[in-house]
Protein backbone atom coordinates (compact mmCIF):
# COMPACT_ATOMS: atom_id res chain seq x y z
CA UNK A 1 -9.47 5.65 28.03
CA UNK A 2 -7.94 8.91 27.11
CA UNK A 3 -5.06 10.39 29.43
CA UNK A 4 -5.21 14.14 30.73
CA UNK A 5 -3.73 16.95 28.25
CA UNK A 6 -0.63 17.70 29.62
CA UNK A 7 2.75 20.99 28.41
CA UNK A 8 6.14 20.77 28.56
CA UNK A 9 8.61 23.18 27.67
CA UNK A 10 11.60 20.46 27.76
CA UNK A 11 12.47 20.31 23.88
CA UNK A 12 15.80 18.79 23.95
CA UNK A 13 16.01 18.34 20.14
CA UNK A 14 15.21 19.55 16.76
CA UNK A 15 16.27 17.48 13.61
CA UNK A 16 14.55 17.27 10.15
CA UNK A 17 10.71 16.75 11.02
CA UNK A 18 11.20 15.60 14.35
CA UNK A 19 11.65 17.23 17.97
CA UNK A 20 12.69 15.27 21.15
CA UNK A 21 11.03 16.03 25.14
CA UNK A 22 12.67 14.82 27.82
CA UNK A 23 10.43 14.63 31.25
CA UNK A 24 7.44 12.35 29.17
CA UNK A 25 7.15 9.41 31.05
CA UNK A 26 3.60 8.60 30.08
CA UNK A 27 2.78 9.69 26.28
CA UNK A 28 1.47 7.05 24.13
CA UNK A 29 2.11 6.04 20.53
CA UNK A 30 0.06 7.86 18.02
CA UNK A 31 -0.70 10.76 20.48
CA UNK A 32 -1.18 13.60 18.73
CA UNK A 33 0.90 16.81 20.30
CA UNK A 34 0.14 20.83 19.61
CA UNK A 35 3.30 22.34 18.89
CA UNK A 36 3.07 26.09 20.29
CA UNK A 37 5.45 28.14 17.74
CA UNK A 38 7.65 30.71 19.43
CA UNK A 39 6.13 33.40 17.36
CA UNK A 40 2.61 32.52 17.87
CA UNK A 41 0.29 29.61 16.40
CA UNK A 42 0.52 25.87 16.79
CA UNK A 43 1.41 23.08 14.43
CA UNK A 44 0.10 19.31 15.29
CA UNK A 45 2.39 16.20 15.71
CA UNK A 46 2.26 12.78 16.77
CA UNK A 47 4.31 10.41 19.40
CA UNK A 48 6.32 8.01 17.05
CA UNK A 49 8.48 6.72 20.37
CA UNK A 50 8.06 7.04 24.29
CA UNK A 51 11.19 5.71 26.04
CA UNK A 52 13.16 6.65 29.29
CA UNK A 53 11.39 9.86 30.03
CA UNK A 54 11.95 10.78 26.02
CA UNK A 55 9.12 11.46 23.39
CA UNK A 56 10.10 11.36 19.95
CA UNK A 57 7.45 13.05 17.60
CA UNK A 58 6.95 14.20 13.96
CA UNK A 59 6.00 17.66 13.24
CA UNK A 60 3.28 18.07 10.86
CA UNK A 61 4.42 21.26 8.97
CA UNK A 62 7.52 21.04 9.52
CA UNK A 63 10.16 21.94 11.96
CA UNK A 64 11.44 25.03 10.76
CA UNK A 65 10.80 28.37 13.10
CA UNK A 66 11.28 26.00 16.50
CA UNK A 67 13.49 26.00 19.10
CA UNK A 68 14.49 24.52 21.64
CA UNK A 69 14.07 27.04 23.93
CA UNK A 70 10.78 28.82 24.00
CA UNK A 71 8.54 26.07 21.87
CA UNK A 72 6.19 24.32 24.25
CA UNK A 73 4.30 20.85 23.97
CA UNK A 74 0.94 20.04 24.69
CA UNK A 75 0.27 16.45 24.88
CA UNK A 76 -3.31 15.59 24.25
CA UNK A 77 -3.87 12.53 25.39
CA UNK A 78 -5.94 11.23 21.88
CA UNK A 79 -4.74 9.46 18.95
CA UNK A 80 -4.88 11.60 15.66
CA UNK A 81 -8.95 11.65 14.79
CA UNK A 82 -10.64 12.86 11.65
CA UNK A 83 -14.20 14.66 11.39
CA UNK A 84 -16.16 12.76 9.18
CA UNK A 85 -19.96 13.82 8.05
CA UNK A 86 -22.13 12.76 5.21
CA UNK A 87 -20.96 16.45 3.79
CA UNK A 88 -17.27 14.90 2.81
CA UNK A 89 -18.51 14.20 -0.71
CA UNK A 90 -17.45 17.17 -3.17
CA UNK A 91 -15.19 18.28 -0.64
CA UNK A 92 -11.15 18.98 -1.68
CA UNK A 93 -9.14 19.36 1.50
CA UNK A 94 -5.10 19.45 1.92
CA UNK A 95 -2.63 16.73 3.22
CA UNK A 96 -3.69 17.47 6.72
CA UNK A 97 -7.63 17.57 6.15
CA UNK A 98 -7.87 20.89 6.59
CA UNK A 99 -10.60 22.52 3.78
CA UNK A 100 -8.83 23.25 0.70
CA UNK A 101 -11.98 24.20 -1.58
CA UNK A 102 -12.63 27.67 -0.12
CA UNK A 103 -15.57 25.90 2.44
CA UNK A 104 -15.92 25.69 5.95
CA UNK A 105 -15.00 23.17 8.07
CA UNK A 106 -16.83 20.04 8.01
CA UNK A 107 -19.89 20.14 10.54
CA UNK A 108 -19.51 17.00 12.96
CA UNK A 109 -21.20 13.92 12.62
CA UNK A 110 -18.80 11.27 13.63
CA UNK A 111 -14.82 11.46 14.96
CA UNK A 112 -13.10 8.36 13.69
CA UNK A 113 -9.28 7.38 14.74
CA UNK A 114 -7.23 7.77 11.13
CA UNK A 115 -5.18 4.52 12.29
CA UNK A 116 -8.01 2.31 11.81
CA UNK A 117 -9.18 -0.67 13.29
CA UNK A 118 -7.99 -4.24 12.48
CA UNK A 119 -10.52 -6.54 11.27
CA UNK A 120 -10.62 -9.36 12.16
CA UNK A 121 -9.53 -11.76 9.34
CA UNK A 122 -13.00 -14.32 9.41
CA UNK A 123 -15.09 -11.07 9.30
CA UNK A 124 -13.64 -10.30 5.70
CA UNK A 125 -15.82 -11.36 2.75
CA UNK A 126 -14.37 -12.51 -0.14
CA UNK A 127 -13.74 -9.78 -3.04
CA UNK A 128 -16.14 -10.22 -6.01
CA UNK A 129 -18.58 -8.31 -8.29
CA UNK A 130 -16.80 -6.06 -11.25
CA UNK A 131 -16.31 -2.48 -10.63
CA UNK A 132 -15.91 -1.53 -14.23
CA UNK A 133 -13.27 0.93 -15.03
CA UNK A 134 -13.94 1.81 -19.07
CA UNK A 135 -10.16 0.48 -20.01
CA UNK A 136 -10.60 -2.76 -21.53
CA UNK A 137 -7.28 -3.89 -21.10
CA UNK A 138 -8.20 -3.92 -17.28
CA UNK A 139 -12.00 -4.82 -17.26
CA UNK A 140 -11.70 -7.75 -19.90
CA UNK A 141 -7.53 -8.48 -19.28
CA UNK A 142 -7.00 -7.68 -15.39
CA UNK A 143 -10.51 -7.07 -13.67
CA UNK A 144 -10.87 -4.81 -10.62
CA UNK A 145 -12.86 -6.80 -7.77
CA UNK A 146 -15.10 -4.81 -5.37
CA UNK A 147 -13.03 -5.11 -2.17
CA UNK A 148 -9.68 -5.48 -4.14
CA UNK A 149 -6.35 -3.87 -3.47
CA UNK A 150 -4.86 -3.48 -7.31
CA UNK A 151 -1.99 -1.01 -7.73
CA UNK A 152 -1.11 0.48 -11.29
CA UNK A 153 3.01 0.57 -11.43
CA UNK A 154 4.43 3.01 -13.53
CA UNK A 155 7.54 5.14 -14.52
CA UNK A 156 8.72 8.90 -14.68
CA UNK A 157 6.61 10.54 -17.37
CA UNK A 158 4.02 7.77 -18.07
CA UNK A 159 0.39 8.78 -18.41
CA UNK A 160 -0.70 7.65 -14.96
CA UNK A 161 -2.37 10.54 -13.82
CA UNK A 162 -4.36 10.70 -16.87
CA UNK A 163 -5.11 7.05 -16.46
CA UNK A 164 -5.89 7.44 -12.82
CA UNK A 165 -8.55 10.62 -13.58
CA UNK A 166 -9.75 8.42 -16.44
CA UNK A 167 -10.94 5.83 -13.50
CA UNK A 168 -12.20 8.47 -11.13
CA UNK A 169 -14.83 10.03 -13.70
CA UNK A 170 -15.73 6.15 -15.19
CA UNK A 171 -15.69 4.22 -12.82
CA UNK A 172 -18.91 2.21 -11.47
CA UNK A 173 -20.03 -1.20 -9.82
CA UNK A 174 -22.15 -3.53 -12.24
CA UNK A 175 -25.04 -3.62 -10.58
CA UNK A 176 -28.06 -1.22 -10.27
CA UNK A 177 -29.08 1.08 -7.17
CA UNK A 178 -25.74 1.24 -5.60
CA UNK A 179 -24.40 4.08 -4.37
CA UNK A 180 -20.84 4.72 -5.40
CA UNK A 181 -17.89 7.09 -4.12
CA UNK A 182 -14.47 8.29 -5.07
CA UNK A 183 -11.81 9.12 -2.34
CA UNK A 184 -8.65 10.36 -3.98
CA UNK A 185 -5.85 10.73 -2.30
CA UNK A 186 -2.70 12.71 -3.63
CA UNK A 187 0.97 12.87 -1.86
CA UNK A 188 3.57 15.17 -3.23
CA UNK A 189 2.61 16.12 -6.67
CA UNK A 190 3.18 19.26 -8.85
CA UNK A 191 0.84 21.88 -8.77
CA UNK A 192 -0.06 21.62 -12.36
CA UNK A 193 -0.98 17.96 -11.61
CA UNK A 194 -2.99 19.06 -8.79
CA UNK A 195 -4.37 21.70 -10.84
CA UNK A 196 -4.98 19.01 -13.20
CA UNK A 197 -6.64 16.19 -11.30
CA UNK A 198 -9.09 19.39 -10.19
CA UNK A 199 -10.30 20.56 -13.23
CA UNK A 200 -10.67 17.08 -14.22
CA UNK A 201 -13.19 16.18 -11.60
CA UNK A 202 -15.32 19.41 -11.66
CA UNK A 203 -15.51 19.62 -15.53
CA UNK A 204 -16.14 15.81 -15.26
CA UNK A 205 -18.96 16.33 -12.73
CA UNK A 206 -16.68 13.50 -10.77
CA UNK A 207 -16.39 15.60 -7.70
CA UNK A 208 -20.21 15.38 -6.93
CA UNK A 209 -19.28 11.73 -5.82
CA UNK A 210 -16.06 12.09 -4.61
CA UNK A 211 -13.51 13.14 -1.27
CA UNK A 212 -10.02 14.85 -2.44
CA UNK A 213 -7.18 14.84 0.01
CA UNK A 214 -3.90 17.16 -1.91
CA UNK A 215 -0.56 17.28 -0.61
CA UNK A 216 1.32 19.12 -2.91
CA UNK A 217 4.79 18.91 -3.51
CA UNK A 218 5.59 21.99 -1.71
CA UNK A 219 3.99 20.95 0.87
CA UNK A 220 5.85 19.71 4.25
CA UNK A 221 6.90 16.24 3.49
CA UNK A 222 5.95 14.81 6.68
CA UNK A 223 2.35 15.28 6.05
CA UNK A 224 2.63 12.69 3.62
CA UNK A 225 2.67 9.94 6.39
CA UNK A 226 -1.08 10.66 6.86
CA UNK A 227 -2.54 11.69 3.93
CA UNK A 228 -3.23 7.86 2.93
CA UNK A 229 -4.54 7.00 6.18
CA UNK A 230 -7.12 10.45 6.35
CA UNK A 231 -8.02 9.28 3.15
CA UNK A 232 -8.88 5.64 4.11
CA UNK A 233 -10.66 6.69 7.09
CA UNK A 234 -13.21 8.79 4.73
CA UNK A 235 -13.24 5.71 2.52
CA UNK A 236 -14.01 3.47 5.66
CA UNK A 237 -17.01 5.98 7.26
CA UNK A 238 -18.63 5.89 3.79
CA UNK A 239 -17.99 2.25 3.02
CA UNK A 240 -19.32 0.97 6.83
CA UNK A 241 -20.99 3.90 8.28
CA UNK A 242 -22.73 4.92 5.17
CA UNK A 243 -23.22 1.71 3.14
CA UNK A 244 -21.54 3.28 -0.62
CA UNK A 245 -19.40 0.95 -1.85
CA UNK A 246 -15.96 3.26 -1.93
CA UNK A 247 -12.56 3.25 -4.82
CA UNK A 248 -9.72 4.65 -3.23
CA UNK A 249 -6.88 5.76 -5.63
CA UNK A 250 -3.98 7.24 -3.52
CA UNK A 251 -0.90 8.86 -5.86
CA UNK A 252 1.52 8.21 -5.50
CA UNK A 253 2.86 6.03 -2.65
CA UNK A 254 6.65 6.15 -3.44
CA UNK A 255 6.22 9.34 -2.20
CA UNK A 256 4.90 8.61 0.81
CA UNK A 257 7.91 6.09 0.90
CA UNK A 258 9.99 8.74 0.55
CA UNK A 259 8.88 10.47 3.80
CA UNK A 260 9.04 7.61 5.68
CA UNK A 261 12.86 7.97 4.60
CA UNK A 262 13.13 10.80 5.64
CA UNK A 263 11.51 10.38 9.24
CA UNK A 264 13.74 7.24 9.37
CA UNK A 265 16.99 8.94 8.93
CA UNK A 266 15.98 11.47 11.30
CA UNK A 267 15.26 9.49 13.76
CA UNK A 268 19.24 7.66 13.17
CA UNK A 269 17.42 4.14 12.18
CA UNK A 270 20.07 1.44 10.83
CA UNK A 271 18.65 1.49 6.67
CA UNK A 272 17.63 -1.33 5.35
CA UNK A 273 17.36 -1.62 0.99
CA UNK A 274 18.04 1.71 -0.45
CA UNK A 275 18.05 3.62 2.70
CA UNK A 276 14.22 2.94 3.55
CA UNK A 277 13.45 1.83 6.77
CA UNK A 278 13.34 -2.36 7.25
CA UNK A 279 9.37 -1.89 8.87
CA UNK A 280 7.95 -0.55 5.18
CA UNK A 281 6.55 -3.33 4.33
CA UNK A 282 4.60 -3.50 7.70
CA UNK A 283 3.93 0.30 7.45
CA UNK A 284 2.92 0.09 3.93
CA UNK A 285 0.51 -3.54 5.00
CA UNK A 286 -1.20 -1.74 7.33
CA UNK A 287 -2.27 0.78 4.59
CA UNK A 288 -3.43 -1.46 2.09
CA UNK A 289 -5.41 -4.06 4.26
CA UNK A 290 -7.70 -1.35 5.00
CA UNK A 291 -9.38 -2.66 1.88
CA UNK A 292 -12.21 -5.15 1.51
CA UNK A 293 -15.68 -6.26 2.34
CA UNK A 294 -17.04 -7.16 5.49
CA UNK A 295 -19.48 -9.67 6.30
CA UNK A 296 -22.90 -8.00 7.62
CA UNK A 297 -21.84 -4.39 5.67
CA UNK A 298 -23.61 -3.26 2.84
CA UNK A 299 -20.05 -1.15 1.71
CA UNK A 300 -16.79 -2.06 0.41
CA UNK A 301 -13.68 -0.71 0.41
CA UNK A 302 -11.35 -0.92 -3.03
CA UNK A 303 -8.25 0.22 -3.73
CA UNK A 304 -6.14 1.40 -6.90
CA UNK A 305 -2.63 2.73 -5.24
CA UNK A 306 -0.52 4.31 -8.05
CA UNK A 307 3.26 2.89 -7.26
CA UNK A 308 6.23 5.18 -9.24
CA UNK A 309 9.08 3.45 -9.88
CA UNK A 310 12.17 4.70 -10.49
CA UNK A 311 14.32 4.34 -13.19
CA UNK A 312 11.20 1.54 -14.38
CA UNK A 313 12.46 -0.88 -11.57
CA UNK A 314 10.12 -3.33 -10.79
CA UNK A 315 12.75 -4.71 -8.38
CA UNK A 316 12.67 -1.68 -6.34
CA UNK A 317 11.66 -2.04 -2.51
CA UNK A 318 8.41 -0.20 -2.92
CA UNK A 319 6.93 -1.35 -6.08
CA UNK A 320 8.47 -5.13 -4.81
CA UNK A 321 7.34 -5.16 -1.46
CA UNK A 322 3.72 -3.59 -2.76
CA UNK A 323 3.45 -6.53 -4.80
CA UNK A 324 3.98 -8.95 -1.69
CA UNK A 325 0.38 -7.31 -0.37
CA UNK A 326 -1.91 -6.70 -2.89
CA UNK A 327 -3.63 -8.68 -4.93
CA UNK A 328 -1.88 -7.82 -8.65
CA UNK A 329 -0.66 -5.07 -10.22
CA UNK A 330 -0.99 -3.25 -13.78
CA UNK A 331 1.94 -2.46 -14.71
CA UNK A 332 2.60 0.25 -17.88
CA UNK A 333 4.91 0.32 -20.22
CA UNK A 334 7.12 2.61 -21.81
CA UNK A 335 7.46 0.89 -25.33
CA UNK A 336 4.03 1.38 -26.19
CA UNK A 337 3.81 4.37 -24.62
CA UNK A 338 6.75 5.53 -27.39
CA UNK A 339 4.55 3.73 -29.86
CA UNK A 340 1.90 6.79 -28.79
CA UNK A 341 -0.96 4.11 -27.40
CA UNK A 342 -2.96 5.01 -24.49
CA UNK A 343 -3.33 3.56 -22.16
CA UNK A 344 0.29 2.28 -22.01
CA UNK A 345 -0.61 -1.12 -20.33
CA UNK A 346 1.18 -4.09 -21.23
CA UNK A 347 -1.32 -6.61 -20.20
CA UNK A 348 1.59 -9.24 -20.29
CA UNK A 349 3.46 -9.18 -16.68
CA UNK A 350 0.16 -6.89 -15.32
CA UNK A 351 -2.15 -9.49 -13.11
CA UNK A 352 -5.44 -9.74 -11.09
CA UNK A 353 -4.97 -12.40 -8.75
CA UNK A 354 -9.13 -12.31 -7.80
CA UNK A 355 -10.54 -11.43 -11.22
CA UNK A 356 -11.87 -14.78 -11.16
CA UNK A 357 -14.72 -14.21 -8.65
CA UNK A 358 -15.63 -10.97 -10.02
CA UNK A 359 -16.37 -11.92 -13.65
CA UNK A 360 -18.55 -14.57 -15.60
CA UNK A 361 -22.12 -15.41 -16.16
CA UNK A 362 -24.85 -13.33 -13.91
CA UNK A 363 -21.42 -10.87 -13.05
CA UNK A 364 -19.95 -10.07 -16.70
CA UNK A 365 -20.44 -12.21 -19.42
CA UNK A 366 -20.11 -16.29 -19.74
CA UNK A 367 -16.95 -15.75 -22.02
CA UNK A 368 -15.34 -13.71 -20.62
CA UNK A 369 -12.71 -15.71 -19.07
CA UNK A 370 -12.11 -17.75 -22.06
CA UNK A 371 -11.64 -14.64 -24.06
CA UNK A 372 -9.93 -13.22 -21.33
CA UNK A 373 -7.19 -16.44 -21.74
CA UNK A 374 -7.29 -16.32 -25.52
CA UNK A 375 -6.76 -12.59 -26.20
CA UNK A 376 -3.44 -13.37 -23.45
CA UNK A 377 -2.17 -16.36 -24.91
CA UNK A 378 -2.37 -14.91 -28.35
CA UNK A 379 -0.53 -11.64 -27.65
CA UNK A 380 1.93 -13.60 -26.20
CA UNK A 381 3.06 -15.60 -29.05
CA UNK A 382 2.73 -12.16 -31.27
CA UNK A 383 5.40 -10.94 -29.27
CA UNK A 384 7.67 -13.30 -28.99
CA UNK A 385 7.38 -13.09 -32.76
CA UNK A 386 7.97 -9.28 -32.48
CA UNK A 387 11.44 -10.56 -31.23
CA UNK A 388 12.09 -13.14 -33.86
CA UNK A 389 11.65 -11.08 -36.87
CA UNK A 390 13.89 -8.24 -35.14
CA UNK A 391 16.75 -11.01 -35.03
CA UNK A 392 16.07 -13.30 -38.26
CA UNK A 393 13.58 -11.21 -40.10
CA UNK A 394 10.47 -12.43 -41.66
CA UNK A 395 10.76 -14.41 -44.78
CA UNK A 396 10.59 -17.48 -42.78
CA UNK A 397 7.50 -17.11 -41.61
CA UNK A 398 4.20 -18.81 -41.90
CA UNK A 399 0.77 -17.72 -42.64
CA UNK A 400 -0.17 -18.29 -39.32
CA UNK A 401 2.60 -16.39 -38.17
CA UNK A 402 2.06 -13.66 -39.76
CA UNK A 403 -1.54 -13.42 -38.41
CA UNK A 404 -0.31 -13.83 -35.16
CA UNK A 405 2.04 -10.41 -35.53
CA UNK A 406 -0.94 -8.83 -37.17
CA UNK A 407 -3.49 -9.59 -34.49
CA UNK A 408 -0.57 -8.42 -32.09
CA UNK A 409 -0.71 -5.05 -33.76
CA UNK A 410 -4.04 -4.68 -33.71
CA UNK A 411 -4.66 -5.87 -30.45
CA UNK A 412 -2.22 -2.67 -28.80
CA UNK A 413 -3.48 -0.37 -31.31
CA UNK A 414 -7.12 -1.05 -31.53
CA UNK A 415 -7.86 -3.04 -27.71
CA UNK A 416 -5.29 -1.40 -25.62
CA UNK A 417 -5.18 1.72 -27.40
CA UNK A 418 -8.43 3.06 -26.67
CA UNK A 419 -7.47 6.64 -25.92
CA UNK A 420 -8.51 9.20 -23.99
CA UNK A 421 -12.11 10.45 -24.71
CA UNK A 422 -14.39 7.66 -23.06
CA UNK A 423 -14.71 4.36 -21.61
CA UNK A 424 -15.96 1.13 -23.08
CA UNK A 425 -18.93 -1.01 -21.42
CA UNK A 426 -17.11 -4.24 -20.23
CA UNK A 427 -19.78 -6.16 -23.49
CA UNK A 428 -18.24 -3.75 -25.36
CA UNK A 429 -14.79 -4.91 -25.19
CA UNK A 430 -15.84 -8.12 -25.00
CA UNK A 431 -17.23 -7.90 -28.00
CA UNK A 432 -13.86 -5.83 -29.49
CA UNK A 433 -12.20 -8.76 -28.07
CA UNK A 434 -14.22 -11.13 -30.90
CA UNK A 435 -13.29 -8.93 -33.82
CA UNK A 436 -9.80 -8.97 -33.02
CA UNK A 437 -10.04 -12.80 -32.91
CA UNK A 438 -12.00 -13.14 -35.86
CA UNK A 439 -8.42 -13.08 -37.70
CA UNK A 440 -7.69 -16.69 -36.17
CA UNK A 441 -9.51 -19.68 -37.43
CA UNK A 442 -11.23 -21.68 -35.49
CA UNK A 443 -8.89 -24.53 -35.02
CA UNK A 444 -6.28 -21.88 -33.29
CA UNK A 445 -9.09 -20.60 -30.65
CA UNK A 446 -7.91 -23.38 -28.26
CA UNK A 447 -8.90 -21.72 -25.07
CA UNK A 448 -12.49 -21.38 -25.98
CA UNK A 449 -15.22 -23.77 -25.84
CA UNK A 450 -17.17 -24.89 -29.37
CA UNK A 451 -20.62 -23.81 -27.55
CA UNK A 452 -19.07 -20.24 -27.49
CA UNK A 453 -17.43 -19.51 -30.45
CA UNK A 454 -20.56 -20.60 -32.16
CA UNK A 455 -22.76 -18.40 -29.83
CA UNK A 456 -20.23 -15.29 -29.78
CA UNK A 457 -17.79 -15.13 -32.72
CA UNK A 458 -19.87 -12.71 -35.46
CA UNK A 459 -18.66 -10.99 -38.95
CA UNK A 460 -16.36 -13.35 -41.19
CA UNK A 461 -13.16 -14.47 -40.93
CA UNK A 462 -10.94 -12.18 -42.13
C-alpha cells in the first residue's frame, strides 16, 4: 500500500549527490522524491535513509543548481518503477530510462518496481542448455549456461568492449524456435565507446533484438546506481512476462562501484577496503541474483557483467567480491593481448563453475568435455614450458616437449585467436579443437576415451 504524495521545503543539506529534509517522519526506503529546482523543472531521487524526522536521498542528476532555501520535495509515496511494453526491443534510452534514440516515450503496458523481487530460492531451476557465444575459447573452454551469471574481468585498454559487442550481435541459445533478446546495459563510458557499441548494433542488425540503457561518462554519476537495476527489470519483463530467454551484459560495474563510493562518502560512512562501502558485496548480490531460470517460466535470465580492474588486480574488492557471487569468470589477459591475439582470453585462471550441465550429448557434442579437459591440461604444461625455456633454454628438451610448446602456440594463435570478423559454431571449434590435438599421439590424449578418439580425431598425425 502506497502512502499519500506529500512537499516539504525543509532542505537542511546539500553535499555531493545527496540532500537532507528534516520534518519526514514517515518516508520509506526506495521512495522516489521530485526535486523542484529553484529555477524551474524537477529532477527525481530516492530515500536511501529515514531516521529521526531526517530523509537522506540521492539526487538523480545531480545536486548542482539546489539550495537549501527555495528547493522543495515532493515525496511520492512509490518505489522507483519502470514502464515496460513489448515496444522496449530496438529501443536505446539513457541511464535514467528516459528515450535516448530520438522516439517517444514507451506506450504503457506494464509498471514494474526496478528493485525486483526476491525469488524464492526452491523456485530457481538449475542453469543448463548452451547459449553459444561464437568465441571458442568460451563455448568449448568456459561455456555460458542459460540462467548463468559469468562476468568477463579485464584491464585498462583491453578489447572488452569489442569482445562484449562481439557477444551481443552472435550470441544465440542452441535450440530452435526460441525467442532471444539482448539488454545492454552501459555505466560511465566515453562517448566514442557509446558511439561505438551503437553503430555496432544497428550496422549489426543486433538492435532489432535488443534494449540499450547508456550512461555516459559525462553523465551524473549517481545515475549509475540504477542503470543496472532498469536494465534487469527489462531483462526480467521479457524473460517472465514475455517468455524470451534474455543475456544481460552490463559495462562496466566498477563504475557503478565507483558511485556507490561516492554516495558512501557523502553520506560520512566509516570505508571499508579501498574506501568502498563494507555493504558492496550485498549491494552488488542483489544485482547479480537477478539471474536465472524459474521453475514454471518459459524465460531465463543470463548474465555477462564486464568487471574493470584496475591496475590488472584480481585482488581488488570489486573484481574479488564479484567472484564470491557468480558462477566464474573469464578473465583476459594482457600478454596475449601484446602478442596481438583476439580475443585476449587466457583460458587458464578463467572458469565456468556450471558448464557442466549446459554441454554434452543431446546439448553440444558427446566430447566435448573431454576435449574441453584435454585442450586445458595440454596448454597448461605448454606454458609452464614457456617458463622453462625462458630460464634454461631449450636444448634440453624432448620431442614431446617440444610439441607441447608448439601445440601451445598454436592453440593462442589459431583457437584463441580467432579475431574479429565472425563467430565459430560450437562443432566448429570442437572440431578446431581435434586439429590442434592431432599434433599429440595417441598415448598422450589421456583425458579422452578410446571410443572417441577413434570416432572424432580425423587428418593424420602431424
Amino acid at each position: 500500500m502506497t502512502s499519500p504524495a506529500r512537499e516539504y521545503t525543509s532542505v537542511v543539506r546539500v553535499a555531493g549527490p545527496l540532500m537532507a529534509v528534516s520534518g519526514v517522519g514517515d518516508a520509506a526506503y526506495g521512495e522516489v522524491v521530485e526535486v523542484r529546482l529553484p529555477g524551474g523543472g524537477t529532477r527525481l531521487g530516492e530515500v536511501l535513509e529515514s531516521r529521526l524526522d531526517l530523509a537522506i536521498i540521492q539526487v538523480f542528476g545531480g545536486t548542482r543548481d539546489l539550495d537549501t532555501d527555495i528547493t522543495s520535495v515532493r515525496f511520492t509515496g512509490v518505489p522507483m518503477r519502470m514502464v515496460v511494453s513489448p515496444e522496449i526491443i530496438g529501443r536505446v534510452f539513457d541511464g535514467s530510462a528516459a528515450p535516448a534514440d530520438g522516439g517517444g516515450a514507451v506506450i504503457p503496458g506494464k509498471v514494474m518496481d526496478i528493485a525486483g523481487s526476491a525469488v524464492n530460492p526452491t523456485a530457481r531451476a538449475y542453469p543448463e542448455d548452451c547459449i553459444e557465444t561464437g568465441i571458442s575459447a568460451i563455448d568449448v573452454m568456459n561455456t555460458l549456461v542459460r540462467g548463468q551469471k559469468l562476468p568477463i574481468f579485464s584491464g585498462a585498454g583491453l578489447p572488452h568492449s569489442a569482445l562484449a559487442a562481439q557477444i551481443a550481435r552472435q550470441a544465440r541459445v542452441l535450440r530452435d524456435n526460441e525467442e532471444f533478446a539482448l539488454v545492454f546495459g552501459a555505466m560511465g563510458i566515453t562517448n566514442e565507446d557509446a558511439q561505438f557499441f551503437l553503430d555496432e548494433f544497428e550496422d549489426t542488425g543486433a538492435l532489432g533484438h535488443a534494449v540499450l540503457f547508456i550512461n555516459r561518462a559525462d553523465d551524473p554519476a549517481i545515475e549509475r546506481i540504477i542503470t543496472p537495476r532498469l536494465a534487469l527489470t527489462a531483462a526480467e519483463y521479457l524473460a517472465f512476462d514475455r517468455g524470451m530467454h534474455v543475456l544481460v551484459i552490463l559495462q562496466d560495474m566498477t563504475a557503478y562501484c565507483e558511485a556507490l563510493r561516492e554516495v558512501s562518502a557523502a553520506r560520512d560512512e566509516v570505508p571499508a577496503r579501498r574506501g568502498y562501502p563494507g555493504y558492496m558485496y550485498t549491494d552488488l548480490a542483489s544485482i547479480f541474483e537477478r539471474a536465472g531460470r524459474i521453475y514454471g517460466r518459459k524465460g531465463s535470465i543470463t548474465q555477462l557483467p564486464i568487471i574493470s580492474m584496475p591496475d590488472d588486480d584480481i585482488t581488488h574488492p570489486v573484481p574479488d567480491l564479484t567472484g564470491y557471487i557468480t558462477e566464474g569468470q573469464i578473465v583476459l589477459s594482457r600478454d596475449l593481448h601484446r602478442k596481438g591475439i583476439y580475443p585476449p582470453i587466457d583460458v587458464l585462471p578463467s572458469l565456468s563453475r556450471l558448464m557442466s550441465g549446459g554441454i554434452g550429448e543431446g546439448k553440444t557434442r558427446e566430447d566435448h568435455s573431454a576435449v574441453s579437459d584435454q585442450l586445458y591440461a595440454a596448454y597448461a604444461k605448454g606454458r609452464r614450458l614457456e617458463s622453462l625455456v625462458t630460464v634454461i633454454g631449450d636444448e634440453g628438451l624432448s620431442e614431446s616437449d617440444r610439441r607441447y610448446l608448439a601445440f601451445s602456440a598454436r592453440f593462442e594463435r589459431e583457437f584463441i585467436g580467432q579475431g574479429r570478423a565472425g563467430g565459430r559454431a560450437v562443432e566448429e571449434s570442437i572440431d578446431a579443437a581435434w586439429d590442434l590435438l592431432n599434433i599429440f599421439p595417441e598415448e598422450e590424449l589421456n583425458r579422452i576415451s578410446t571410443d572417441l578418439i577413434e570416432k572424432y580425431r580425423g587428418g593424420a598425425e602431424q
